[in-house]
C-alpha atoms as a PDB file:
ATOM      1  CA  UNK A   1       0.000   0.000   0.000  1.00  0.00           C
ATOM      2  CA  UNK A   2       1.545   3.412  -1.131  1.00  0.00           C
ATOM      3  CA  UNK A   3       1.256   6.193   1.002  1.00  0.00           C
ATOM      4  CA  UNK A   4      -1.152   7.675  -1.455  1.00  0.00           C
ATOM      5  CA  UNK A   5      -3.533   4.654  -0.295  1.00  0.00           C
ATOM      6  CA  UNK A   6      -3.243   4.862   3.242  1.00  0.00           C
ATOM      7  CA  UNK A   7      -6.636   6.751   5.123  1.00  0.00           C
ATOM      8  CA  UNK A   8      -4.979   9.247   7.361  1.00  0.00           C
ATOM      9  CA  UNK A   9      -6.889   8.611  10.361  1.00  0.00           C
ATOM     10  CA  UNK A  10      -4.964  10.808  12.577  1.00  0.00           C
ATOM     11  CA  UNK A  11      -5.893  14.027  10.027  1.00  0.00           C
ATOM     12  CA  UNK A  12      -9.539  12.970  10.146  1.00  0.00           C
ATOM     13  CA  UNK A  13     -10.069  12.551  13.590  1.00  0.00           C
ATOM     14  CA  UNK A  14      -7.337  15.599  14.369  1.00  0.00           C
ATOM     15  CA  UNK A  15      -9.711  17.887  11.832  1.00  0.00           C
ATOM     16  CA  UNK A  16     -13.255  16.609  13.589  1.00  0.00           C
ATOM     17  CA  UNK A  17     -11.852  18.106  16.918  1.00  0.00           C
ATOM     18  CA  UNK A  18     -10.780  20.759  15.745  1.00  0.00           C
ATOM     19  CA  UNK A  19     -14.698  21.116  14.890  1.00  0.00           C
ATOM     20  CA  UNK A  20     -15.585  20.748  18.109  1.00  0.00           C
ATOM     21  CA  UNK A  21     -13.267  24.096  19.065  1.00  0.00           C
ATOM     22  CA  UNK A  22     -15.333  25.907  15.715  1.00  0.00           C
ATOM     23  CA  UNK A  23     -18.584  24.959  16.813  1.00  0.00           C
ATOM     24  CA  UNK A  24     -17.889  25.781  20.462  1.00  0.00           C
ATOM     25  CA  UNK A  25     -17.503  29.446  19.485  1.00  0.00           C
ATOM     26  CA  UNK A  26     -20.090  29.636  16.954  1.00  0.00           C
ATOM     27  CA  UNK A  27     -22.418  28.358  20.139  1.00  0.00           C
ATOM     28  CA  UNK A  28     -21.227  31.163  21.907  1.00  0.00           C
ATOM     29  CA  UNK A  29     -21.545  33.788  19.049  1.00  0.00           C
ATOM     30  CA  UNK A  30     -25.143  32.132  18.062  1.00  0.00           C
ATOM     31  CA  UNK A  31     -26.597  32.237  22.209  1.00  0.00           C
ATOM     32  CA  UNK A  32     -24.726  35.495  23.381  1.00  0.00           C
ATOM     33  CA  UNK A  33     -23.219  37.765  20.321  1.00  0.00           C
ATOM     34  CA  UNK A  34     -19.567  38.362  19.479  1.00  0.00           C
ATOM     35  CA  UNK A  35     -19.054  40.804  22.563  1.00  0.00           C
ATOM     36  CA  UNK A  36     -18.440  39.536  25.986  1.00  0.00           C
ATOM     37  CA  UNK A  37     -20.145  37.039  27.960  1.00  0.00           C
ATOM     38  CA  UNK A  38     -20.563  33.123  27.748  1.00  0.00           C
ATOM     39  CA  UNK A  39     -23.427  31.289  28.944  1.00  0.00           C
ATOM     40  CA  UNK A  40     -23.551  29.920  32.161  1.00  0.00           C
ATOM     41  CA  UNK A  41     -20.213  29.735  34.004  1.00  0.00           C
ATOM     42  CA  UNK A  42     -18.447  28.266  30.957  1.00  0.00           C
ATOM     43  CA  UNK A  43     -15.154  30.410  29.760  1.00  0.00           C
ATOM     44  CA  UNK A  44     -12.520  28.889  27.533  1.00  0.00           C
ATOM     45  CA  UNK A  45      -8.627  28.981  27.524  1.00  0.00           C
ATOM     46  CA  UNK A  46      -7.229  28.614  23.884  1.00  0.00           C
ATOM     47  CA  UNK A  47      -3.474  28.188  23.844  1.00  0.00           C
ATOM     48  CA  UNK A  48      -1.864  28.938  20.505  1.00  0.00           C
ATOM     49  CA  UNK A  49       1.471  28.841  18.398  1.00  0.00           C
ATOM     50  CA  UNK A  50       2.184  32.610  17.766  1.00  0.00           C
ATOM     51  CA  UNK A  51       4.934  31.489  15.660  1.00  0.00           C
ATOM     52  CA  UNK A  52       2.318  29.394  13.429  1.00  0.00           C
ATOM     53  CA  UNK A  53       1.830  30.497   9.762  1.00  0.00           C
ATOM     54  CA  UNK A  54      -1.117  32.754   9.605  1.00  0.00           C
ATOM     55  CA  UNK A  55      -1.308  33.925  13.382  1.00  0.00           C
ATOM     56  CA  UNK A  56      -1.910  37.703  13.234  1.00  0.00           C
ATOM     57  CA  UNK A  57      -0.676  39.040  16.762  1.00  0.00           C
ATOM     58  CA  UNK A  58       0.745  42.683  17.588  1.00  0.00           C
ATOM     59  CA  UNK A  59       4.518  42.228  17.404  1.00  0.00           C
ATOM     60  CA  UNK A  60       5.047  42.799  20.833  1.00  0.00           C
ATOM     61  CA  UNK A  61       2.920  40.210  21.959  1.00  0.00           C
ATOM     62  CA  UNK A  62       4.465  37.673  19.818  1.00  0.00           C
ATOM     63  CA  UNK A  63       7.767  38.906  21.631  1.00  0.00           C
ATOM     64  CA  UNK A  64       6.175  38.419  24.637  1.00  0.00           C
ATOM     65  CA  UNK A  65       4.879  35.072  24.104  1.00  0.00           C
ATOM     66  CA  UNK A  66       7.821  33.393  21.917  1.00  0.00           C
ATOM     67  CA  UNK A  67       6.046  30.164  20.651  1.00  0.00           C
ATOM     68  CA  UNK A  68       2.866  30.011  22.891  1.00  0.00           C
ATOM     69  CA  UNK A  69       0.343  32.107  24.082  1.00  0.00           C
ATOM     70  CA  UNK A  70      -3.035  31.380  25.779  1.00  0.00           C
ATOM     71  CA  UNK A  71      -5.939  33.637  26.108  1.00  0.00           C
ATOM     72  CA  UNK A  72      -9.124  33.181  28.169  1.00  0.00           C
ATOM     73  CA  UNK A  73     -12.605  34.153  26.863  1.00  0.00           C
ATOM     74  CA  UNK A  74     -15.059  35.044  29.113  1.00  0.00           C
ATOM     75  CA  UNK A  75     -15.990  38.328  30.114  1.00  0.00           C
ATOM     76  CA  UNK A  76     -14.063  41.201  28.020  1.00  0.00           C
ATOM     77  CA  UNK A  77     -13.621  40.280  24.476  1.00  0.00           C
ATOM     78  CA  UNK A  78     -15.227  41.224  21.303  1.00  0.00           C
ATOM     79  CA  UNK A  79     -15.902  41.287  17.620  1.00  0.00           C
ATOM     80  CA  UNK A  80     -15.505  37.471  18.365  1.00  0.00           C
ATOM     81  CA  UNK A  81     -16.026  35.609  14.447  1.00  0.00           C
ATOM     82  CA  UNK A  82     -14.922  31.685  13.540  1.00  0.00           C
ATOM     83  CA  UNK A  83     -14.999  29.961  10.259  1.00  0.00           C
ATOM     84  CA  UNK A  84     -13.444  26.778   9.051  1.00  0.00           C
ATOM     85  CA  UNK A  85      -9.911  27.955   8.633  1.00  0.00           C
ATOM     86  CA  UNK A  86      -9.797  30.499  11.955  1.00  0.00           C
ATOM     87  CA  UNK A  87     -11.121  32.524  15.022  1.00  0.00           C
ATOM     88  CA  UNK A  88     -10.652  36.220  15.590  1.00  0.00           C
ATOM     89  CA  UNK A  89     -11.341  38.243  18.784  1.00  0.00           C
ATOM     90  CA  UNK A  90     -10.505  41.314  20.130  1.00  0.00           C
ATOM     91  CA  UNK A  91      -8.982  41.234  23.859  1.00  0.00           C
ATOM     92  CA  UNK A  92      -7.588  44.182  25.840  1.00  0.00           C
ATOM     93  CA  UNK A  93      -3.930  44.181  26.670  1.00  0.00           C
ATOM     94  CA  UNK A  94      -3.245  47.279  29.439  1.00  0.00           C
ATOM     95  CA  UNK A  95      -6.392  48.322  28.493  1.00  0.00           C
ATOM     96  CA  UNK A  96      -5.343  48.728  24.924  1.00  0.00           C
ATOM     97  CA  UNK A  97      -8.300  46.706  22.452  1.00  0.00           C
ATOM     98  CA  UNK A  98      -5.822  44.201  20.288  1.00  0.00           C
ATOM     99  CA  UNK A  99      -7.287  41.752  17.337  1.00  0.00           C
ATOM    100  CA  UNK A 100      -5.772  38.526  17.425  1.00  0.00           C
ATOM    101  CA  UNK A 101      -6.620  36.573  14.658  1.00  0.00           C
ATOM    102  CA  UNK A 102      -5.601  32.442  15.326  1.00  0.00           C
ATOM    103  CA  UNK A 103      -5.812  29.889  12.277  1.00  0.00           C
ATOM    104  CA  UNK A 104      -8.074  26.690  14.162  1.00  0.00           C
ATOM    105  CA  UNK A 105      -5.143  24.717  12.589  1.00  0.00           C
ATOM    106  CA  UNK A 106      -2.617  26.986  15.367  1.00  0.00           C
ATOM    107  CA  UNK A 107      -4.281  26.043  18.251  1.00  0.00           C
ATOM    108  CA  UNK A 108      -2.531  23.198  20.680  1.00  0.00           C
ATOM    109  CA  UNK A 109      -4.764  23.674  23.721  1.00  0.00           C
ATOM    110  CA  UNK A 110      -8.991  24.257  24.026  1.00  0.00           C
ATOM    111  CA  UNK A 111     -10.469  23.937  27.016  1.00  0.00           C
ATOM    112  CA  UNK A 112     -13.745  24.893  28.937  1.00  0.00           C
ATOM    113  CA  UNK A 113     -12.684  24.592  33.027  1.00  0.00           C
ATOM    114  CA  UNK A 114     -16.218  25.168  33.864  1.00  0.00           C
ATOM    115  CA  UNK A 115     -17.177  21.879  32.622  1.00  0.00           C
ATOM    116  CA  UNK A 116     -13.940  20.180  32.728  1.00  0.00           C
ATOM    117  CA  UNK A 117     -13.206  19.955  29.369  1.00  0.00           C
ATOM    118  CA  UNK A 118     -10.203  20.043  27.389  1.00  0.00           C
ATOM    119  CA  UNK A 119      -8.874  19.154  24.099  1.00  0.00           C
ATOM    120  CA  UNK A 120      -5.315  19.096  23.221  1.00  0.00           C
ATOM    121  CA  UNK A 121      -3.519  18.976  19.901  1.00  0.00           C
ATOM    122  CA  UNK A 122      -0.299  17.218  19.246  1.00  0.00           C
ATOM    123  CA  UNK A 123       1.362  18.129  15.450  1.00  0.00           C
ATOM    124  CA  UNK A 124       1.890  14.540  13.729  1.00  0.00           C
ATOM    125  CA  UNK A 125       4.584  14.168  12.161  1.00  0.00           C
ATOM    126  CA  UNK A 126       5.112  11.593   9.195  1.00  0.00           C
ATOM    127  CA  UNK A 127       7.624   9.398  11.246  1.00  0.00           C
ATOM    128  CA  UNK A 128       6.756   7.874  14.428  1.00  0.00           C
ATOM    129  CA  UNK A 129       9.721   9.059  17.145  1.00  0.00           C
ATOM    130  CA  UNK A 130      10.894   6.450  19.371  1.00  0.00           C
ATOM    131  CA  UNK A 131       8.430   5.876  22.232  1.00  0.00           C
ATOM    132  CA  UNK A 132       5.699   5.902  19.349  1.00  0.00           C
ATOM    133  CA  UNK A 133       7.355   2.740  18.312  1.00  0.00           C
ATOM    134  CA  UNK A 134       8.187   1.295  21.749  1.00  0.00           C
ATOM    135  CA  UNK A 135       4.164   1.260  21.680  1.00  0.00           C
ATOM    136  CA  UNK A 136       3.826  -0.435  18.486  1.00  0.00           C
ATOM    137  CA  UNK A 137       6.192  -3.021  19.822  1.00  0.00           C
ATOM    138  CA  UNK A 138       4.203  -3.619  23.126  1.00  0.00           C
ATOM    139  CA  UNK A 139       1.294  -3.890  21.049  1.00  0.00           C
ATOM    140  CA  UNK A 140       3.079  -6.531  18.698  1.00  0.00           C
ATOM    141  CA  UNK A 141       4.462  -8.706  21.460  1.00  0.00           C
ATOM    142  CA  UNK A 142       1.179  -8.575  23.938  1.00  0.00           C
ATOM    143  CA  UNK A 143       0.182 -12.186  22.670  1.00  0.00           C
ATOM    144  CA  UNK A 144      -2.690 -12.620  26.144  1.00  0.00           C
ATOM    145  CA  UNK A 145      -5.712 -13.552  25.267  1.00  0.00           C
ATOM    146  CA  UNK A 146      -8.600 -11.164  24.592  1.00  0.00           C
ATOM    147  CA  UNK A 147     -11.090 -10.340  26.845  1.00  0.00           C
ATOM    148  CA  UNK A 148     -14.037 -13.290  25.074  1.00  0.00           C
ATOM    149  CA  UNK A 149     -10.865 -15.813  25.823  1.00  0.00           C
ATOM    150  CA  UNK A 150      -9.586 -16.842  22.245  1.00  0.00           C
ATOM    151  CA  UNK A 151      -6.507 -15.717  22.432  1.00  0.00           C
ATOM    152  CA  UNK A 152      -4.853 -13.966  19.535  1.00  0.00           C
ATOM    153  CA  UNK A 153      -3.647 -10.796  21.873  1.00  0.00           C
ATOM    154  CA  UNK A 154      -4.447  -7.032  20.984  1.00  0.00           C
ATOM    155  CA  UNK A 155      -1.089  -6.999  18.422  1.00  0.00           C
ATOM    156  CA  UNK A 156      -1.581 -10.429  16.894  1.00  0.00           C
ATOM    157  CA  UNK A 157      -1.556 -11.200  13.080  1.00  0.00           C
ATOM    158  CA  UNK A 158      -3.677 -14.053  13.164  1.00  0.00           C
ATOM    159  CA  UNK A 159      -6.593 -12.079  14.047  1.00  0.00           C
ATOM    160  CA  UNK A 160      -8.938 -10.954  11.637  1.00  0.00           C
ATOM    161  CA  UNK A 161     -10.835  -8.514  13.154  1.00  0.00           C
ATOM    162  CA  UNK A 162     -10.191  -5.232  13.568  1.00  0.00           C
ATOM    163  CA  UNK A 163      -9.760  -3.547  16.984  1.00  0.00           C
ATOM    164  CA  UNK A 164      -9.726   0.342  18.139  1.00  0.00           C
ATOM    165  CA  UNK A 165      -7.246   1.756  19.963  1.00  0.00           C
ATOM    166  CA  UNK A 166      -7.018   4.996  21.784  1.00  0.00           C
ATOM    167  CA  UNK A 167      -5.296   7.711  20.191  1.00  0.00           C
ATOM    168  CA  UNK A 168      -3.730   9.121  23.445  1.00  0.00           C
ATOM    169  CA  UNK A 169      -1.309   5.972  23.310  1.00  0.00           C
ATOM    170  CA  UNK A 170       0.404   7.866  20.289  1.00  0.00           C
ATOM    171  CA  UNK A 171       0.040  11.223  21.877  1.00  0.00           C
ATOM    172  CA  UNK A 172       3.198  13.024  23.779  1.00  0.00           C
ATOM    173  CA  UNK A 173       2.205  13.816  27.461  1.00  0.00           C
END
């Protein structure tokens, strides 16, 4: 199978949470406008890459915050907008009203405290490193039997059927 044949799993499923960050704000935009206030007690913390292609950040911010920088929505923002490739918001900095515009694709952390709730987002890269493959192996030599009995463990060949297996095993902590 060429790499041209291979479903990319990891995109897909990296792409449908990224959904879940899109339609979290468009709930918010939808039930309470695009200035200030969430419903409820709910308030998110979006950490970003400022150095990510397509970040738009005052210069001395991304001076400030070299690499990452998390903001909080809750009570003082506007002019709040998403769409499928990005958010934009405008937060005060020393009382000075900045617009921060953040590709979806830029964020690495969304999470809603108020409901414990967090995503995070882990760049793949097209190579496994070495404790990616250290799993792989564990899976490959765990040959116990399953949990109906028959044997064949969770990495065995001789099993035909497929099995699911959680992505956080491939994820860096």
């Amino acid at each position: 199978m060429t790499d041209d044949d291979t479903l990319r799993y990891d995109k897909m499923v990296e792409a449908a949470l990224r959904g879940v960050v899109r339609k979290s704000i468009e709930e918010v935009i939808e039930q309470h406008g695009t200035t200030g206030g969430m419903p409820g007690e709910h308030h998110f913390y979006i950490t970003f890459m400022t150095d990510f292609s397509g970040v738009k950040i005052p210069g001395y911010l991304r001076d400030r915050y070299p690499g990452e920088m998390t903001i909080v929505l809750q009570y003082q923002f506007s002019d709040l907008s998403v769409d499928r490739e990005k958010m934009s918001v405008t937060l005060s900095f020393n009382n000075v009203p900045e617009r921060l515009e953040i590709p979806l694709a830029a964020i690495s952390i969304f999470a809603d405290p108020s409901v414990n709730f967090a995503l995070q987002f882990q760049p793949l890269g097209e190579a496994l490193e070495d404790n990616d493959l250290a799993i792989l192996d564990e899976l490959d030599d765990d040959d116990g039997p399953d949990d109906d009995g028959s044997g064949g463990g969770k990495g065995s060949k001789s099993s035909d059927s497929g099995q699911v297996i959680s992505l956080d095993q491939f994820r860096k902590k």
